[in-house]
C-alpha atoms as a PDB file:
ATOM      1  CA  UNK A   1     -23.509  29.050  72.802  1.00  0.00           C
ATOM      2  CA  UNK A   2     -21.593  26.372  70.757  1.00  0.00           C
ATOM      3  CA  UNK A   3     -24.741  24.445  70.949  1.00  0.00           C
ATOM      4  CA  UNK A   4     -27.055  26.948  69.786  1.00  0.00           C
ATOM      5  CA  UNK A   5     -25.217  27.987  66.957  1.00  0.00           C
ATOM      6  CA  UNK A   6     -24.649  23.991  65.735  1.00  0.00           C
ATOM      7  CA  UNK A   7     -28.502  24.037  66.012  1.00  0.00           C
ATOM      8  CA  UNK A   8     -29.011  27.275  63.908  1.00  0.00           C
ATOM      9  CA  UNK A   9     -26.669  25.750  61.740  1.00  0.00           C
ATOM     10  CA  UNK A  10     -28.799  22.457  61.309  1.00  0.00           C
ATOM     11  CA  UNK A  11     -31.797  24.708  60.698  1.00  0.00           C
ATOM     12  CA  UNK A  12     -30.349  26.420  57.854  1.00  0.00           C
ATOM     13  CA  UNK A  13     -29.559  23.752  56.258  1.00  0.00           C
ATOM     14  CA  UNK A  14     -33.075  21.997  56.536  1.00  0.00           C
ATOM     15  CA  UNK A  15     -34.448  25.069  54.847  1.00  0.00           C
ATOM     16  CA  UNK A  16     -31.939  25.348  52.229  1.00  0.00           C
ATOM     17  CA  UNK A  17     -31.197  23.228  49.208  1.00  0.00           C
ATOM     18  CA  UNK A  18     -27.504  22.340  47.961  1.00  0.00           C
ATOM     19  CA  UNK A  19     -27.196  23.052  44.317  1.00  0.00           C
ATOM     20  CA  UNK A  20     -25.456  20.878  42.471  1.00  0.00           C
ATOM     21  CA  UNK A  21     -21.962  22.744  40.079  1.00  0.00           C
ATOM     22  CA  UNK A  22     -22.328  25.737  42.221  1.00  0.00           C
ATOM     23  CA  UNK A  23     -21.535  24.231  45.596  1.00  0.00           C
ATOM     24  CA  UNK A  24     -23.467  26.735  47.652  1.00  0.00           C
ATOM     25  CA  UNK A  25     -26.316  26.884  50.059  1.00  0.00           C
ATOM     26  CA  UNK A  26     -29.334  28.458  48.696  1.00  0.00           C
ATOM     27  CA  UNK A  27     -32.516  29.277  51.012  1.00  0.00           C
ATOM     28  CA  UNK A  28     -35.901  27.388  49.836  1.00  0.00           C
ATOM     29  CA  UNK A  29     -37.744  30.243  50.990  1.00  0.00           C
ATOM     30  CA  UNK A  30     -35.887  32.454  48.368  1.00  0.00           C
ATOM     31  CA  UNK A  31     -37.438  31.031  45.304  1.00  0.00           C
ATOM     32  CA  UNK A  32     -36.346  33.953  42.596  1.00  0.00           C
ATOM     33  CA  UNK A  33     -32.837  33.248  43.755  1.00  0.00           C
ATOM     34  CA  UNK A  34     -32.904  29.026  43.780  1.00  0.00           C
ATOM     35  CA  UNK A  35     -35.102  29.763  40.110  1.00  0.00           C
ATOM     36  CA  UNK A  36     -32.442  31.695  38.867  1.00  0.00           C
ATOM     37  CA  UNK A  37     -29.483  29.430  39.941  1.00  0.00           C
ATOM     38  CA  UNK A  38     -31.051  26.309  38.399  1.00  0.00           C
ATOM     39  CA  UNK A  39     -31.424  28.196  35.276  1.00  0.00           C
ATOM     40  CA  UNK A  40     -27.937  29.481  35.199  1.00  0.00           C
ATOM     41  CA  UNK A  41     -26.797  25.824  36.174  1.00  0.00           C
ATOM     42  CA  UNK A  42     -28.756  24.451  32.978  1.00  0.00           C
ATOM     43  CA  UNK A  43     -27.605  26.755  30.844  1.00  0.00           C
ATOM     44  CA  UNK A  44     -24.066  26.019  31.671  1.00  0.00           C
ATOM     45  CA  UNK A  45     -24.912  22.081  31.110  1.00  0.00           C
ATOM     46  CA  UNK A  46     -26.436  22.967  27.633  1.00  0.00           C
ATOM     47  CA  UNK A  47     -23.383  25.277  26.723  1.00  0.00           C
ATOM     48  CA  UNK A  48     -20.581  23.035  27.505  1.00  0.00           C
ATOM     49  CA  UNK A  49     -23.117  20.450  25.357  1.00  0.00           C
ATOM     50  CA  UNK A  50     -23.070  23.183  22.886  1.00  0.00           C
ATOM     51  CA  UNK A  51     -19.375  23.522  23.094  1.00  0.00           C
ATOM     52  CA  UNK A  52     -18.634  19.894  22.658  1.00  0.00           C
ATOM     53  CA  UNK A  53     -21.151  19.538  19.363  1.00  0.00           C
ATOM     54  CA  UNK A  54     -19.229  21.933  17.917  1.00  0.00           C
ATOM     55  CA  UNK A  55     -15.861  20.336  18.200  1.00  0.00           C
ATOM     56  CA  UNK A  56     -17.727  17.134  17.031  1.00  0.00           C
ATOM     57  CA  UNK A  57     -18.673  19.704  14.056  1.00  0.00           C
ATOM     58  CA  UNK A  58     -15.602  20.603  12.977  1.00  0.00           C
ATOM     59  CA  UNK A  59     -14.273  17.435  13.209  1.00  0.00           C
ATOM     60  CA  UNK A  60     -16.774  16.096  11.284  1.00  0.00           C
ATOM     61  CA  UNK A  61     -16.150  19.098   8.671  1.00  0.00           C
ATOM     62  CA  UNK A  62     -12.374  18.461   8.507  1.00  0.00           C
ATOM     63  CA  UNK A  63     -13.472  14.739   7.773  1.00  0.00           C
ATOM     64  CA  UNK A  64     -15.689  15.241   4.955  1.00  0.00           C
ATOM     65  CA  UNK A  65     -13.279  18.095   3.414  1.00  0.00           C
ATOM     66  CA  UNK A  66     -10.918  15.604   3.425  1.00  0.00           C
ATOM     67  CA  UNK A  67     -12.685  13.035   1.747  1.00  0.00           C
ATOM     68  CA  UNK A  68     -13.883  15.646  -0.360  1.00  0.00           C
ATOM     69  CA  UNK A  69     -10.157  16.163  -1.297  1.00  0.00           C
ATOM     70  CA  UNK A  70      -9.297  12.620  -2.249  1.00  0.00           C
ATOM     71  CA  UNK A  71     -13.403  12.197  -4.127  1.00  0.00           C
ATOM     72  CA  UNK A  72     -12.082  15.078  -6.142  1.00  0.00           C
ATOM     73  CA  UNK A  73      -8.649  13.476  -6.865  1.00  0.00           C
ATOM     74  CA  UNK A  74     -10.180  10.261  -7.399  1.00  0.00           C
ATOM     75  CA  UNK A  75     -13.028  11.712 -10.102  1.00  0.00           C
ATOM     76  CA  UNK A  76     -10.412  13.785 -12.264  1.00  0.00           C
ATOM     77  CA  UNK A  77      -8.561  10.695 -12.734  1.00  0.00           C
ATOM     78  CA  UNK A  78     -11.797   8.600 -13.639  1.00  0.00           C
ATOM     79  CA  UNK A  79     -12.663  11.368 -15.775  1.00  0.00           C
ATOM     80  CA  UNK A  80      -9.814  11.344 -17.123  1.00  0.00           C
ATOM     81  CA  UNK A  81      -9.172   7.357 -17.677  1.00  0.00           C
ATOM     82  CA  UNK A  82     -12.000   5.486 -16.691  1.00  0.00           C
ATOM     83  CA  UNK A  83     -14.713   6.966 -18.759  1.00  0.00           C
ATOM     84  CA  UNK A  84     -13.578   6.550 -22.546  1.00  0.00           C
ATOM     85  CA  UNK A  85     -13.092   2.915 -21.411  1.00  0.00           C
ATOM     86  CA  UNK A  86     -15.195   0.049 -22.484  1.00  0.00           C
ATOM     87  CA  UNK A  87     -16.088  -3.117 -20.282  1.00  0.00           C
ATOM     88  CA  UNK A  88     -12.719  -4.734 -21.015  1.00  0.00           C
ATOM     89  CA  UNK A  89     -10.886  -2.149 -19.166  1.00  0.00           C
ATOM     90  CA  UNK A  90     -13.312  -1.092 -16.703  1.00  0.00           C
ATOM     91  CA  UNK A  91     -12.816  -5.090 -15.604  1.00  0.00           C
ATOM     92  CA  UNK A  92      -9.148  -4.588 -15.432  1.00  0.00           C
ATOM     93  CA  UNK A  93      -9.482  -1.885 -13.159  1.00  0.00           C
ATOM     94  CA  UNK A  94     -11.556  -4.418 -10.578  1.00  0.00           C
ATOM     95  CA  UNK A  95     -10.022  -7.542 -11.277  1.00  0.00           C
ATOM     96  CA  UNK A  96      -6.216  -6.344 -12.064  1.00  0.00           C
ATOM     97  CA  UNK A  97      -6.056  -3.510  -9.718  1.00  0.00           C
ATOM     98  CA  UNK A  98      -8.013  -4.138  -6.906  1.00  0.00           C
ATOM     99  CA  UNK A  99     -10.160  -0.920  -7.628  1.00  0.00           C
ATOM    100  CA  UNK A 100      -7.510   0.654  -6.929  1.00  0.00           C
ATOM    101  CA  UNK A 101      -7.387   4.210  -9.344  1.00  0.00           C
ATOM    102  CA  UNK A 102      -3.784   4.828  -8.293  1.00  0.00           C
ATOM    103  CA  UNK A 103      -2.730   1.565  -9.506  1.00  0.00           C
ATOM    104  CA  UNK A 104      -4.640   1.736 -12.626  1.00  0.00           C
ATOM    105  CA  UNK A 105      -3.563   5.221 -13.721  1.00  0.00           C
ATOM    106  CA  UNK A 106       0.017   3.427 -13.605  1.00  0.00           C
ATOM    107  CA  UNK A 107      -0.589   1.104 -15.602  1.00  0.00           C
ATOM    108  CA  UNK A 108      -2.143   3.482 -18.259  1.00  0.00           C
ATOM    109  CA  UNK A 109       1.277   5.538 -17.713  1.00  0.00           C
ATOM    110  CA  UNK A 110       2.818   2.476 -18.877  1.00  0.00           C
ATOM    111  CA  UNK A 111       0.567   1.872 -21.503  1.00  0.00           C
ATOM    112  CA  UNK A 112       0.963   5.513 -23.009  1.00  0.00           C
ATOM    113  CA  UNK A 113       4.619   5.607 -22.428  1.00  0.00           C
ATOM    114  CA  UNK A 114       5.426   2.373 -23.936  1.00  0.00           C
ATOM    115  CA  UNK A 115       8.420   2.900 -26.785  1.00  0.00           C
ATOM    116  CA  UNK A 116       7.144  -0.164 -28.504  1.00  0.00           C
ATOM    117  CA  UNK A 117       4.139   0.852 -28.591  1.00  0.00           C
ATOM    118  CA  UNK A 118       2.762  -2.542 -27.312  1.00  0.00           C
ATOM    119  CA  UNK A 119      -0.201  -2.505 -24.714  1.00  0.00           C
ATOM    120  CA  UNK A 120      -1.453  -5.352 -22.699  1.00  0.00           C
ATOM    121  CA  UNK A 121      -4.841  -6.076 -21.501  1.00  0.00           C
ATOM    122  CA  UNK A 122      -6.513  -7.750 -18.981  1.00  0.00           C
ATOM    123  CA  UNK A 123      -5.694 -11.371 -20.918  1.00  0.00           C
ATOM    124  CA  UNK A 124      -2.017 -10.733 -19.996  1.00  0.00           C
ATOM    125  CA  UNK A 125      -2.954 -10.769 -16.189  1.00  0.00           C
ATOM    126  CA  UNK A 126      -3.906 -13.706 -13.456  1.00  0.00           C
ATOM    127  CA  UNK A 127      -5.521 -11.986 -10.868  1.00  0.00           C
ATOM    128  CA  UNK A 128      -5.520 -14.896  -8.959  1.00  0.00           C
ATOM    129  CA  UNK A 129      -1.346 -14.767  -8.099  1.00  0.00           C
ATOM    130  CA  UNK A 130      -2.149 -10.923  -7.146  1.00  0.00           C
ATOM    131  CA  UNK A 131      -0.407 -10.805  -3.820  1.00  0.00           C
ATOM    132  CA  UNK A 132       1.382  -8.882  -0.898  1.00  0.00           C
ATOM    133  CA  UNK A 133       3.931  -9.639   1.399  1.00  0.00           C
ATOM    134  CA  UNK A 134       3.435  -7.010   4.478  1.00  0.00           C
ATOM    135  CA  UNK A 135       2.930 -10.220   7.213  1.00  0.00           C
ATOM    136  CA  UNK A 136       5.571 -12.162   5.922  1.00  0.00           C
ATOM    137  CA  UNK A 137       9.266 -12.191   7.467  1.00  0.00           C
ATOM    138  CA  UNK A 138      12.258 -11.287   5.814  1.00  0.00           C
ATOM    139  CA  UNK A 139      13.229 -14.360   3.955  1.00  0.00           C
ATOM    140  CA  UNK A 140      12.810 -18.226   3.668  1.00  0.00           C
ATOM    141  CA  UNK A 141      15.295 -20.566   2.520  1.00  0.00           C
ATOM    142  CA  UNK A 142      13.332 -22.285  -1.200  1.00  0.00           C
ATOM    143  CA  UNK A 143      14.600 -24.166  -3.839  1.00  0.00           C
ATOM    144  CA  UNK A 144      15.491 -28.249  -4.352  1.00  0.00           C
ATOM    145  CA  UNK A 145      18.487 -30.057  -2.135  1.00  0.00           C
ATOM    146  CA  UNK A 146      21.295 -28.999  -4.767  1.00  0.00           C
ATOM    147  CA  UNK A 147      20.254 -25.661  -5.425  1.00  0.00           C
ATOM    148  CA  UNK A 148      19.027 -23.857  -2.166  1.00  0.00           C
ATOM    149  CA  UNK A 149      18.681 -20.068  -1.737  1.00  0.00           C
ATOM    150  CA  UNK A 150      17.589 -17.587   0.472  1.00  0.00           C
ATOM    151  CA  UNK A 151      14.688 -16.022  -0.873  1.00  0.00           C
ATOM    152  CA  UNK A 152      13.979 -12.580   0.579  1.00  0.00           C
ATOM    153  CA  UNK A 153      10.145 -11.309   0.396  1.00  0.00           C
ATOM    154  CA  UNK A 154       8.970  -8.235  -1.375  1.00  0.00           C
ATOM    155  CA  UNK A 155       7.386  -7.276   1.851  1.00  0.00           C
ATOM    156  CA  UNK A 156       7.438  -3.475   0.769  1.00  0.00           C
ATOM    157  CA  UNK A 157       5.514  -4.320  -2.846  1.00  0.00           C
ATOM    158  CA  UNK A 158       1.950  -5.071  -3.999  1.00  0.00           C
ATOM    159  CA  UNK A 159       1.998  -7.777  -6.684  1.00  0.00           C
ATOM    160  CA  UNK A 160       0.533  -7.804  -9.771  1.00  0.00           C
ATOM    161  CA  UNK A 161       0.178 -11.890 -11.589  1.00  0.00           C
ATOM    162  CA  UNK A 162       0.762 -12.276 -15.068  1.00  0.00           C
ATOM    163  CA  UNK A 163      -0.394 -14.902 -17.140  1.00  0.00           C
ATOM    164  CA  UNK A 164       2.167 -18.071 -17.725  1.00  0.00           C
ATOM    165  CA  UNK A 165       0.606 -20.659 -19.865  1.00  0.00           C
ATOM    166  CA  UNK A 166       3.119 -19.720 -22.683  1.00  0.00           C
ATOM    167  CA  UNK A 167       6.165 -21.025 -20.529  1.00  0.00           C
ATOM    168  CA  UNK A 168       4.297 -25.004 -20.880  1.00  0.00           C
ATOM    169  CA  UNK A 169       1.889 -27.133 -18.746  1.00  0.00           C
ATOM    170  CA  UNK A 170       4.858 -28.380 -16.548  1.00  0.00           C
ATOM    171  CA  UNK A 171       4.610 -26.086 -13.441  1.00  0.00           C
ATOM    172  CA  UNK A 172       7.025 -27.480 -11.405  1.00  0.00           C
ATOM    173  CA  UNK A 173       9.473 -24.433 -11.988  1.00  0.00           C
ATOM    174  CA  UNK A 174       7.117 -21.868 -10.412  1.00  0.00           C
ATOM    175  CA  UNK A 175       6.508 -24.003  -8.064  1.00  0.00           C
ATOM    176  CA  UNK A 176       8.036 -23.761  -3.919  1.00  0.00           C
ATOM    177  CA  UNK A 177       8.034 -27.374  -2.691  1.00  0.00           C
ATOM    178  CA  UNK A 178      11.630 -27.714  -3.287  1.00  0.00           C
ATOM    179  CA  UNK A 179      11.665 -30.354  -5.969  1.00  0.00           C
ATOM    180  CA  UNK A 180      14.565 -30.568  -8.385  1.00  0.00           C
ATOM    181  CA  UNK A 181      12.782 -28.512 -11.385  1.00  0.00           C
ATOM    182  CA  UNK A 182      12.163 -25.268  -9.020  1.00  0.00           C
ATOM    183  CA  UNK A 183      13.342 -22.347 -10.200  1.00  0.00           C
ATOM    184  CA  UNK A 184      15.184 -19.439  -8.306  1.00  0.00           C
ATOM    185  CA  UNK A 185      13.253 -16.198  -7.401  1.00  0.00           C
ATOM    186  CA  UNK A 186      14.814 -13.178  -8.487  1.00  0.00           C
ATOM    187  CA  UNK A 187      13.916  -9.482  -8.995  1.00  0.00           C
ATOM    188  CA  UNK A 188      14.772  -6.822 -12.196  1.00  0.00           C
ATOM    189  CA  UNK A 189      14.417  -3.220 -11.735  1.00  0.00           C
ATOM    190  CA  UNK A 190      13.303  -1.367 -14.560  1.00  0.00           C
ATOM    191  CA  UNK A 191      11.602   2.508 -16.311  1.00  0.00           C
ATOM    192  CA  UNK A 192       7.772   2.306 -16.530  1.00  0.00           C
ATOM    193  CA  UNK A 193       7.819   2.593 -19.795  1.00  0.00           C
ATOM    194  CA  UNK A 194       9.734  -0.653 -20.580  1.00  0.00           C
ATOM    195  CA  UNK A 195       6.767  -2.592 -18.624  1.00  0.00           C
ATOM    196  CA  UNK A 196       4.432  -3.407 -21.521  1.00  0.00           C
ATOM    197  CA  UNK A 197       7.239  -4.774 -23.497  1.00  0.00           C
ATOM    198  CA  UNK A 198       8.481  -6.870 -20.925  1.00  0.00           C
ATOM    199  CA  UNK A 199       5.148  -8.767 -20.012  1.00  0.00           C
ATOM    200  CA  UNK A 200       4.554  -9.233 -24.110  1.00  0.00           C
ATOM    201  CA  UNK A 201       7.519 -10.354 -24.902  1.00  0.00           C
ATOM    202  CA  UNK A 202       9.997 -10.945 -22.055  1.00  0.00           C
ATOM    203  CA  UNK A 203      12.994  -9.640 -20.520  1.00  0.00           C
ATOM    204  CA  UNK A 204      16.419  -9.231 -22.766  1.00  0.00           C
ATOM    205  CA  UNK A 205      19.421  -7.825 -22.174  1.00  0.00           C
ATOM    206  CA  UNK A 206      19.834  -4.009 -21.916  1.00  0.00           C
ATOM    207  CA  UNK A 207      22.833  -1.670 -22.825  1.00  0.00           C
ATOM    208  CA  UNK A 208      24.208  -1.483 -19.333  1.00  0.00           C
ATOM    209  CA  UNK A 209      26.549  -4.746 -18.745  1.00  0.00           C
ATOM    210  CA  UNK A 210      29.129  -3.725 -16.270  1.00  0.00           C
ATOM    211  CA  UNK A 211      30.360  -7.020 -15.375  1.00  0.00           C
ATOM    212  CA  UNK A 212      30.366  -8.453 -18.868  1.00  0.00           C
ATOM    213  CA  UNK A 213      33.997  -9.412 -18.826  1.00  0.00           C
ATOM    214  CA  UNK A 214      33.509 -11.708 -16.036  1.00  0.00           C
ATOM    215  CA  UNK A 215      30.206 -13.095 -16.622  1.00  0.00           C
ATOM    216  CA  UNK A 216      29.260 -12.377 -20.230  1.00  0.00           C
ATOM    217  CA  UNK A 217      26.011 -10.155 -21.592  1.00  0.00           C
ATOM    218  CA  UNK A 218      22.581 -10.999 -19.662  1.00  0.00           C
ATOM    219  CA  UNK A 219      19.795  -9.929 -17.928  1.00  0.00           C
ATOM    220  CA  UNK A 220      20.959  -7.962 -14.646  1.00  0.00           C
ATOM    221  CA  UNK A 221      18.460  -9.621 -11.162  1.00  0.00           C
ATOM    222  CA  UNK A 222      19.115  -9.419  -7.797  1.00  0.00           C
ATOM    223  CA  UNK A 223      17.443 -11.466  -4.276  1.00  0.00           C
ATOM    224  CA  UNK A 224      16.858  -8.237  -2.954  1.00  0.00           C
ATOM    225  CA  UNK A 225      13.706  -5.960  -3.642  1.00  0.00           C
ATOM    226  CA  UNK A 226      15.418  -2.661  -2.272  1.00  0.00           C
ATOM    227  CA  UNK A 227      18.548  -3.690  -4.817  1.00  0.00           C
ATOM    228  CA  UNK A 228      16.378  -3.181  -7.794  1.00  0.00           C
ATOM    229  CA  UNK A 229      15.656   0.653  -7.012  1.00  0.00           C
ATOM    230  CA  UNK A 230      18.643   1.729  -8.439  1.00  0.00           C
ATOM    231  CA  UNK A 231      17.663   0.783 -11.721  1.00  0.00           C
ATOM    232  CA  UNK A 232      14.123   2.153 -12.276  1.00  0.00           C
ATOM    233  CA  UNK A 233      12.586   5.770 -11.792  1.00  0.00           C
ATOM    234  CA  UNK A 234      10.279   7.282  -9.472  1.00  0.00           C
ATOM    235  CA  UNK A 235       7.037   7.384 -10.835  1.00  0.00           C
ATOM    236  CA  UNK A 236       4.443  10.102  -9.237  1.00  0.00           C
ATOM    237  CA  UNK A 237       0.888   8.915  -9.448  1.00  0.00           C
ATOM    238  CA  UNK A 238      -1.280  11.278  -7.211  1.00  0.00           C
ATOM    239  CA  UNK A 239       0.076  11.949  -4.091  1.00  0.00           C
ATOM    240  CA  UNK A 240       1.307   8.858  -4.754  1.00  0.00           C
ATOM    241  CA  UNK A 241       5.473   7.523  -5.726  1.00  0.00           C
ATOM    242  CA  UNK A 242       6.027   4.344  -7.170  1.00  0.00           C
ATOM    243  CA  UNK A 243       8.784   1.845  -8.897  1.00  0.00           C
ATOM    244  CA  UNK A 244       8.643  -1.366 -11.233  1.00  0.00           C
ATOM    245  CA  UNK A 245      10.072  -4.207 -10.772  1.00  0.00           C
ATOM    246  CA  UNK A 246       9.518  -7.360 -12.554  1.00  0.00           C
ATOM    247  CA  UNK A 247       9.187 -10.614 -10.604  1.00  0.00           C
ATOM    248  CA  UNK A 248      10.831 -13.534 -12.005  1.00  0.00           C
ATOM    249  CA  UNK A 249      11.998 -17.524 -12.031  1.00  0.00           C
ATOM    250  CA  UNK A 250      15.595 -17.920 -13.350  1.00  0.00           C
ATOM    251  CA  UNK A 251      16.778 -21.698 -13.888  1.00  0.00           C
ATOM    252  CA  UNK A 252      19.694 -22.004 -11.430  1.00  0.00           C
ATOM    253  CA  UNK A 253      22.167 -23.389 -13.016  1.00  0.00           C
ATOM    254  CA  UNK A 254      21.824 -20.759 -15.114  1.00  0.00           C
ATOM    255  CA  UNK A 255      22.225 -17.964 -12.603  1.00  0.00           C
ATOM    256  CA  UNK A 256      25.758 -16.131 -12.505  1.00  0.00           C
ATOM    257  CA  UNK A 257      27.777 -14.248 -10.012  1.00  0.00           C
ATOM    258  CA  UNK A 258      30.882 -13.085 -10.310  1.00  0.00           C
ATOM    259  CA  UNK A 259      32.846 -12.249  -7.003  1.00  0.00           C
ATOM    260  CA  UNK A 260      32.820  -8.738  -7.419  1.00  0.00           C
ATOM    261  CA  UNK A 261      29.372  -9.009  -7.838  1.00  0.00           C
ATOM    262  CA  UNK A 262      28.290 -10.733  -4.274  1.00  0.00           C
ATOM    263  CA  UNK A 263      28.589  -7.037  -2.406  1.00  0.00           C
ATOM    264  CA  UNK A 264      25.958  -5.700  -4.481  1.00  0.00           C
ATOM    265  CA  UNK A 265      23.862  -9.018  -4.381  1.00  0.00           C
ATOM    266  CA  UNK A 266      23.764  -8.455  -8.332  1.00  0.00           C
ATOM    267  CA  UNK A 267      23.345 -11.540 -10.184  1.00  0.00           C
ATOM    268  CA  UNK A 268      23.208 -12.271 -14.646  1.00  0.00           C
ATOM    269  CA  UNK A 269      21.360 -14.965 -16.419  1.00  0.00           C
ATOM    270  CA  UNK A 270      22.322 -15.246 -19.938  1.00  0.00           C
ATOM    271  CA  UNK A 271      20.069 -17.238 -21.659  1.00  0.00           C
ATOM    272  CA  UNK A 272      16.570 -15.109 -21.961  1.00  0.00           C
ATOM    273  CA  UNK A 273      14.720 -18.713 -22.308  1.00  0.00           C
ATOM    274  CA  UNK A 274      15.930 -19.259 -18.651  1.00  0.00           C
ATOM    275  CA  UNK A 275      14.001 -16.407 -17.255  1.00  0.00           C
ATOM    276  CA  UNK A 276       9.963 -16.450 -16.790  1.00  0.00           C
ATOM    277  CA  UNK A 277       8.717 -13.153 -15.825  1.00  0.00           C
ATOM    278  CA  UNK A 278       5.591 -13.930 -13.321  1.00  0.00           C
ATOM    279  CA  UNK A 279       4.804 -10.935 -11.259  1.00  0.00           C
ATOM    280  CA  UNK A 280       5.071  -7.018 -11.639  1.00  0.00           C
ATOM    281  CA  UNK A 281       5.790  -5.362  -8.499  1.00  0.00           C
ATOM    282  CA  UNK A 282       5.190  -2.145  -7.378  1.00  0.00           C
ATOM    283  CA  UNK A 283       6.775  -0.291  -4.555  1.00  0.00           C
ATOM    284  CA  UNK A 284       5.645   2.229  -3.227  1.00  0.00           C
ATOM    285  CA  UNK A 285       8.223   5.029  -2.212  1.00  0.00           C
ATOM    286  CA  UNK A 286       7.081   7.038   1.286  1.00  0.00           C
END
């Protein structure tokens, strides 16, 4: 009996096909039934097709409404900047601002805002020395034998080069080689608005001197970029937040610290001809 049932068994399956995603046994004799199967089989292949093209969809939709989002942003502010410009400033947005609108509509902020009333242009920049610091470690020890320093990197700021023929053709001071005539690398937080001023005609001393008993009136700096947040203001631009700092080479010997200074790594130069302004910094608050 065992035997003749294995061999019915056999049979069965010689006249009947296995269909694939149903995992059943379906007689080749019954050819409505196997049709209908295979149909329902393919139609369950092209719905879950279906199904996935239309995730794909609205993927691609939430993509494009994004990017519609941020084209929209993007054209209000070129509407709003960009067009009245002529070729002068349209270069300053590619060379200064590495097509960057965010960046540009900041420094039209500062333009506007300026209480002197002073603008600079594209001849005030070097695009060349435009730089960031986001693969660099903390800090580096710089400056010559006598006079050496940790110098902690900006790592946090995109840098903006200004121009620095006025300051002579010797170069040694800017430079990072260590030779006797370097100059130290220090940072000065300051308000938007004070930015044009600063890159026409320098940095000078402002009304807040709380250590001028110990180290006499002067231009406030510290070595570290996060220091210089408490003395500027959060700038919105977009969805975007930024501060100001200014960049600069102080002659050491010139540099001051009083001892109740050293917690808040504050530092004074007095004399305004021993500070070059090189860079403007912006930081970007997240």
């Amino acid at each position: 009996m065992i035997e003749i049932k294995n061999n019915r068994e056999d049979t069965q399956k010689k006249l009947s096909e296995q269909i694939y995603h149903v995992n059943q046994l379906i007689e080749k004799s019954n050819i409505e039934v196997l049709f209908y199967v295979l149909m329902e089989t393919k139609l369950q292949e092209e719905y879950r097709q279906l199904q996935k093209l239309k995730e794909q969809q609205c993927q691609l939709r939430d993509l494009i409404q994004t990017d519609f989002t941020q084209f929209k942003q993007i054209s209000s502010i070129r509407d709003l900047f960009v067009k009245p410009f002529n070729k002068n400033q349209i270069n300053f947005l590619e060379n200064v601002c590495w097509c960057s609108v965010d960046y540009l509509n900041f420094f039209i902020l500062a333009n506007n805002s300026s209480q002197n009333k002073i603008n600079f242009c594209l001849d005030d920049f070097d695009p060349s020395h435009n730089k960031n610091w986001k693969q660099h470690q903390e800090k580096q020890q710089r400056g010559p034998p006598t006079y050496k320093y940790d110098y902690y990197y900006p790592r946090q700021c995109q840098g903006f080069g200004l121009k620095i023929d006025k300051f002579g053709q010797d170069k040694n001071w800017i430079k990072k080689d260590g030779n006797q005539n370097e100059w130290r690398i220090l940072y000065h937080g300051t308000k938007h608005h004070f930015v044009t001023s600063i890159v026409q005609t320098g940095l000078k001393p402002g009304p807040g001197q709380g250590y001028q008993n110990d180290v006499g009136i002067g231009v406030y700096f510290s070595d570290r970029i996060s220091v210089t947040q408490g003395y500027s203001t959060e700038v919105p631009i977009g969805t975007r937040k930024f501060r100001v700092a200014i960049m600069s080479r102080c002659k050491p010997q010139s540099v001051k610290q009083s001892q109740q200074m050293q917690s808040s790594n504050i530092f004074v130069v007095n004399n305004i001809q021993d500070i070059r302004p090189y860079r403007i910094l912006l930081y970007e608050q997240a």
